[in-house]
Protein backbone atom coordinates (compact mmCIF):
# COMPACT_ATOMS: atom_id res chain seq x y z
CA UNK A 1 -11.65 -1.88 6.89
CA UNK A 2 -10.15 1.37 5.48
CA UNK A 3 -7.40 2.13 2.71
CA UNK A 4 -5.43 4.85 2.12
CA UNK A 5 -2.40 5.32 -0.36
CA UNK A 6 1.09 4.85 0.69
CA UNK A 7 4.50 4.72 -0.97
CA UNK A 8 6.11 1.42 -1.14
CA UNK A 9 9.62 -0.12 -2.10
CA UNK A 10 10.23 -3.61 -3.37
CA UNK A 11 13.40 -5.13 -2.89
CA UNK A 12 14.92 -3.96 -5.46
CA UNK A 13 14.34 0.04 -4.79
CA UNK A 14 11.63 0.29 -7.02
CA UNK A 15 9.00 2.44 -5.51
CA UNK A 16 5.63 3.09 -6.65
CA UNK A 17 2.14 4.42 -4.77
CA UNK A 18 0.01 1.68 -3.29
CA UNK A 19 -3.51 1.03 -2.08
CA UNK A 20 -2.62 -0.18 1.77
CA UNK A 21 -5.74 -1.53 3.75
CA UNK A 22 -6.19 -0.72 7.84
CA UNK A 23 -7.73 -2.45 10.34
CA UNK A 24 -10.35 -0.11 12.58
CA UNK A 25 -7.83 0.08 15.09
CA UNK A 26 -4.96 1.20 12.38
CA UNK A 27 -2.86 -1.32 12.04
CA UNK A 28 -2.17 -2.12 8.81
CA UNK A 29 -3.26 -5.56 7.14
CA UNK A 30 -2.65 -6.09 3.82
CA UNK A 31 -1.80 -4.23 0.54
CA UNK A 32 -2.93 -3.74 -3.34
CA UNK A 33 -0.46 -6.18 -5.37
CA UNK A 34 -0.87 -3.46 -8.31
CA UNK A 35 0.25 -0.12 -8.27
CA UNK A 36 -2.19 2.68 -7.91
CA UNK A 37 -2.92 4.82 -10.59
CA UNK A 38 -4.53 8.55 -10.72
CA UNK A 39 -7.86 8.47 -12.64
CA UNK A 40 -10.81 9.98 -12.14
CA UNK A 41 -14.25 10.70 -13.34
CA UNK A 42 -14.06 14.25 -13.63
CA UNK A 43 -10.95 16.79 -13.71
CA UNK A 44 -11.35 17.62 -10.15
CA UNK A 45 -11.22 14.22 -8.68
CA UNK A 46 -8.68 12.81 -11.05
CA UNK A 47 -7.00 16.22 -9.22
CA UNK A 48 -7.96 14.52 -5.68
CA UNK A 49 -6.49 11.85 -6.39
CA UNK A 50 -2.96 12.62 -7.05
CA UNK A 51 -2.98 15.00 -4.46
CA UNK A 52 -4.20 11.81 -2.14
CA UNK A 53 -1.10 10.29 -3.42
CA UNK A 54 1.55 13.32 -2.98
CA UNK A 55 0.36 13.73 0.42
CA UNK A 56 0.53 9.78 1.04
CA UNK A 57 4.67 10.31 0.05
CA UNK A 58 5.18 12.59 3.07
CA UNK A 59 4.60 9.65 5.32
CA UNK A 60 7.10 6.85 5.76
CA UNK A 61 7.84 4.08 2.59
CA UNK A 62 6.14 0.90 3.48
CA UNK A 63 9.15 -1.92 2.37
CA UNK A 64 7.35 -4.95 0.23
CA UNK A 65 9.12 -7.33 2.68
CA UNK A 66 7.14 -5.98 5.55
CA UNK A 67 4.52 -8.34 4.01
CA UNK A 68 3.88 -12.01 3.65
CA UNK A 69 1.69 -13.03 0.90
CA UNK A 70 -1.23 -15.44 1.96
CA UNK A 71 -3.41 -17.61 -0.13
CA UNK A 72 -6.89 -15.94 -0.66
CA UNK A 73 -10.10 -16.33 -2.71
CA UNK A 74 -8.20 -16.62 -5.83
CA UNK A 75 -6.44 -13.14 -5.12
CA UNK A 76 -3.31 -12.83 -3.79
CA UNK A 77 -3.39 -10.97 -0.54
CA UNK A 78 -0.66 -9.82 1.74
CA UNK A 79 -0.33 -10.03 6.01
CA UNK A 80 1.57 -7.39 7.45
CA UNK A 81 4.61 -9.04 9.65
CA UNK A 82 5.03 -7.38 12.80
CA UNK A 83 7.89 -8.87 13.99
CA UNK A 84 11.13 -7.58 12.45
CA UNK A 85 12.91 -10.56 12.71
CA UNK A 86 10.64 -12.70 9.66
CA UNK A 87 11.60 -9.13 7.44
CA UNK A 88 13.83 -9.72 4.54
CA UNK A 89 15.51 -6.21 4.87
């Protein structure tokens, strides 16, 4: 499984820059519950970084209810619904 950063908006048009993890054939499975944040061990990959997450804002906002939350291994984790008609928006 991959991640990459991508915006998201809750419900209430709050948006914010999230971890989002990828199945190997791309589909999307389930996402941080915390915003991401820029840091970095040095200057030049705290730079990386936040350049990973400006480029992540050119693509598409992901919308929280796109996702179903699931119970885990005492995390929270989140399913990706496919089917438009279980969305809340």
């Amino acid at each position: 499984m991959e991640w990459r950063y991508r915006g998201m908006m809750d419900k209430d048009g709050v948006c914010t820059v999230r971890e989002v993890f990828y199945e190997p054939d791309g589909t999307i499975s389930s996402f941080a519950v915390d915003p991401a944040y820029p840091t970095g061990d040095s200057p030049e990959e705290l730079i990386t970084h936040m350049a990973l997450m400006l480029e992540s804002l050119q693509q598409p906002f992901l919308l929280e209810g796109d996702f179903i939350p699931e119970s885990g291994d005492d995390e929270v984790q989140f399913t990706f619904i496919r089917e438009d008609e279980n969305k809340y928006h």
